[in-house]
N, C-alpha and C. Protein backbone atom coordinates (compact mmCIF):
# COMPACT_ATOMS: atom_id res chain seq x y z
N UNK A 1 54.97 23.13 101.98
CA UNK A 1 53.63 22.65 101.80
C UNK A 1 53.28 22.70 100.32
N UNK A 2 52.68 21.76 99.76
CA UNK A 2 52.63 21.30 98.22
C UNK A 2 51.15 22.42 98.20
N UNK A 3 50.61 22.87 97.42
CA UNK A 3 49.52 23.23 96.74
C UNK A 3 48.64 22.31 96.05
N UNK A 4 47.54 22.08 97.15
CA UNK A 4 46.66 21.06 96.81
C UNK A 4 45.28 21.42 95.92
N UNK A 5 45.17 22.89 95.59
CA UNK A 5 44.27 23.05 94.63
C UNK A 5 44.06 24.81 94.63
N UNK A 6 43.35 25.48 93.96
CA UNK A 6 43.39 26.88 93.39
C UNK A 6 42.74 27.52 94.93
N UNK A 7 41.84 27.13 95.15
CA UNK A 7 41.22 27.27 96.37
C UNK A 7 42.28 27.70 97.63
N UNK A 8 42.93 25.98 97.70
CA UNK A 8 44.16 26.38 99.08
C UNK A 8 45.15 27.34 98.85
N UNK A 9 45.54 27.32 97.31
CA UNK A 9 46.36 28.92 97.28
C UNK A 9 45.78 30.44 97.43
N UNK A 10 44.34 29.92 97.42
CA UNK A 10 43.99 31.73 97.48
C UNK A 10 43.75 31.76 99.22
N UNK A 11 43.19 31.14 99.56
CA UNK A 11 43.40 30.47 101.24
C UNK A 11 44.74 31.14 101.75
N UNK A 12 45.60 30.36 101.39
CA UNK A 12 46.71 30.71 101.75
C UNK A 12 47.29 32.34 101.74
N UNK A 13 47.26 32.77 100.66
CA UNK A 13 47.60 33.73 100.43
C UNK A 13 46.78 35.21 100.94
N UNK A 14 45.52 34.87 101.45
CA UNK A 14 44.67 35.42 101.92
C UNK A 14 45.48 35.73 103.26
N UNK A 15 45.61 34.34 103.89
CA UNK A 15 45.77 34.45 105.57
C UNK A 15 47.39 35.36 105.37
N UNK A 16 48.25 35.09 104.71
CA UNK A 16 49.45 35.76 104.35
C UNK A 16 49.46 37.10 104.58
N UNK A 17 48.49 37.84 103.48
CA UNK A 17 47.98 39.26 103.66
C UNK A 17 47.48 39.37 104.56
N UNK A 18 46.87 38.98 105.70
CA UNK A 18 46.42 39.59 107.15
C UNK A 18 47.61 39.35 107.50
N UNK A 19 48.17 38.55 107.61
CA UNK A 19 49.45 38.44 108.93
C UNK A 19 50.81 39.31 108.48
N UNK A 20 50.76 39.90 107.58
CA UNK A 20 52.21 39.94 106.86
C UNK A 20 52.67 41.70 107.74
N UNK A 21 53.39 41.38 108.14
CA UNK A 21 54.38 43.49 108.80
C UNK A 21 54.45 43.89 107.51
N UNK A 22 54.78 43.40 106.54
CA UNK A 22 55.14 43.96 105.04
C UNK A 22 54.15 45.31 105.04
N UNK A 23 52.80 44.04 104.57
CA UNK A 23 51.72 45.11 104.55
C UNK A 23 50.90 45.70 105.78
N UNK A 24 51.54 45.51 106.70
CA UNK A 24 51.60 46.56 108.10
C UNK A 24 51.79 47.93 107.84
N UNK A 25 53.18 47.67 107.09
CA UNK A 25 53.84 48.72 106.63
C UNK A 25 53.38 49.77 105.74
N UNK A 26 52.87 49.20 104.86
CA UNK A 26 52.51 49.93 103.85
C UNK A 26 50.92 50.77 104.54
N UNK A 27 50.25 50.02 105.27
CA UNK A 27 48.84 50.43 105.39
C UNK A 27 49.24 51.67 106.38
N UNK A 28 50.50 51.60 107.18
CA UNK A 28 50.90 52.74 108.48
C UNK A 28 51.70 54.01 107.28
N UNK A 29 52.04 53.62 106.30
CA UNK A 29 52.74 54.59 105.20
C UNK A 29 51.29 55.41 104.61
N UNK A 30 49.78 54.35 103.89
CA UNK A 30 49.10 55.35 103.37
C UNK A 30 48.50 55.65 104.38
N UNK A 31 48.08 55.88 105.31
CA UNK A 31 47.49 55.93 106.53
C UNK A 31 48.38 57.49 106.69
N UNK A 32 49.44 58.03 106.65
CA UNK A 32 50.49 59.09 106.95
C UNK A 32 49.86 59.90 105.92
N UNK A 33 49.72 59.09 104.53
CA UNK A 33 49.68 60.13 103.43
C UNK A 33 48.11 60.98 103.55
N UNK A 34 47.11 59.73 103.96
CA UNK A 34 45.73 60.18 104.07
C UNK A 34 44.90 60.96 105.20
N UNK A 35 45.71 60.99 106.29
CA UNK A 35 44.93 61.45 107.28
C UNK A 35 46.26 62.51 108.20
N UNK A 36 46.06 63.77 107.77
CA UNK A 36 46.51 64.88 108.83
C UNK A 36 46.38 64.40 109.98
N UNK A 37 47.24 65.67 110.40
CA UNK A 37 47.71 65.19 111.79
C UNK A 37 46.62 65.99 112.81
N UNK A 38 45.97 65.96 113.47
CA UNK A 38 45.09 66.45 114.20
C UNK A 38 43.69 66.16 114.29
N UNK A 39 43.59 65.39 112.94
CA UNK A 39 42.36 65.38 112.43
C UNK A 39 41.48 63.97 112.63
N UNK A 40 41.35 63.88 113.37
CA UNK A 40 40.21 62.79 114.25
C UNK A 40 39.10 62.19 112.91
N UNK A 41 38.87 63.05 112.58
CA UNK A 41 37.61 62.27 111.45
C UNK A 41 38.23 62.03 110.42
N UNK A 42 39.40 61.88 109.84
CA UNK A 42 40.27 61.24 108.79
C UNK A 42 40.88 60.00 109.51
N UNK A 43 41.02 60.31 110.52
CA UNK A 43 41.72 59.22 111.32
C UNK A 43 40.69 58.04 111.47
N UNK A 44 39.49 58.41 112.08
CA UNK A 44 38.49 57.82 111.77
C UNK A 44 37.78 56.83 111.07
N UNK A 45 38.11 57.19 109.84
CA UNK A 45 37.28 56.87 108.59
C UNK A 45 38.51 55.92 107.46
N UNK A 46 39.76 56.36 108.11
CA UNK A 46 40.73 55.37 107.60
C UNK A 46 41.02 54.15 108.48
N UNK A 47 40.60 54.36 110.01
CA UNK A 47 40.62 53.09 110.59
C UNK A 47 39.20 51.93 110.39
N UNK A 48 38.56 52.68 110.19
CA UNK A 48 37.26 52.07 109.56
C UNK A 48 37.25 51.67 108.48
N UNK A 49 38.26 52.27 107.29
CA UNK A 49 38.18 51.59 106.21
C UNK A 49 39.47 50.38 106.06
N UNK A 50 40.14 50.33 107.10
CA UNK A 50 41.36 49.20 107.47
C UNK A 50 40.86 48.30 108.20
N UNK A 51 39.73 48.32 108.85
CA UNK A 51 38.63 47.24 109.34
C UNK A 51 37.93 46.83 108.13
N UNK A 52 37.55 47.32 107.75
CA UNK A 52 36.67 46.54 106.85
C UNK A 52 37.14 46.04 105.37
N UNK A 53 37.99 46.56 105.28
CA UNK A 53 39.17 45.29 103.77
C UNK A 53 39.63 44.56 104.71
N UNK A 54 40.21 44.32 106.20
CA UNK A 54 40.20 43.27 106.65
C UNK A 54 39.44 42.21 106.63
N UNK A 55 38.66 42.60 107.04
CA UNK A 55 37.75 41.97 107.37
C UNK A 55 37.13 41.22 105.45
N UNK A 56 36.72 42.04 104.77
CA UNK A 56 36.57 41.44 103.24
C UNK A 56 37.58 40.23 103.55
N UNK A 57 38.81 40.65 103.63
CA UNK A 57 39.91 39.30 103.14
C UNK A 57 39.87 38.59 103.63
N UNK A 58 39.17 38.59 105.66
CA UNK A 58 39.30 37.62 105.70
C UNK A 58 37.89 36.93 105.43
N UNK A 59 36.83 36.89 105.18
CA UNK A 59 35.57 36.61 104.27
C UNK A 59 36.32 35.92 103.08
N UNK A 60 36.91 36.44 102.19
CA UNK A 60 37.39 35.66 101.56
C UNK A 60 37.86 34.05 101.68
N UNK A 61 38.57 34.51 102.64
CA UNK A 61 39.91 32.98 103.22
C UNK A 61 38.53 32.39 103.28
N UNK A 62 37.80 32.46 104.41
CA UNK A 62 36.68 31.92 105.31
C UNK A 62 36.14 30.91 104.16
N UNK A 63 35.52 31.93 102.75
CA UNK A 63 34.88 31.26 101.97
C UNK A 63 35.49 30.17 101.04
N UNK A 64 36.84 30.00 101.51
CA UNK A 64 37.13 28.72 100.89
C UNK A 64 37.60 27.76 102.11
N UNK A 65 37.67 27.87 102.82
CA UNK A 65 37.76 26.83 103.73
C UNK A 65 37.21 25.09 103.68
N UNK A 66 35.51 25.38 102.69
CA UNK A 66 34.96 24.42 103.07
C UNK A 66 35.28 23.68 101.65
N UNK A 67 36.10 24.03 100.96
CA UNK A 67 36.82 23.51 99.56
C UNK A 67 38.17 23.32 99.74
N UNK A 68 39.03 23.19 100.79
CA UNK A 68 40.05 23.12 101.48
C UNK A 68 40.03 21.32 101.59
């Protein structure tokens, strides 16, 4: 697929980063480093904060869509 303007590459690359195991990976790696094992309110507060940079990025994509 050719790159039809600055917009569809950040588009693109947006939807990339939600879908990618890569960074599956990495978020289940700091996720190990940040939240003990037992501990419910670290666990918590890191799944809440992995919702909501989702969610930013995908706000992002969203907001170029209509420049697509």
């Amino acid at each position: 697929m050719r790159a039809k303007s600055v917009p569809h590459v950040e588009y693109e690359v947006f939807n990339a980063l939600l879908d990618s195991d890569i960074i599956a990976e990495v978020v289940a790696q700091v996720k190990t480093m940040m939240v003990p094992a037992e501990d419910s309110v670290a666990e918590k507060r890191f799944d809440e904060g992995v919702k909501n940079a989702a969610q930013y990025i995908l706000n992002l994509a969203e907001r170029r869509l209509h420049r697509l």
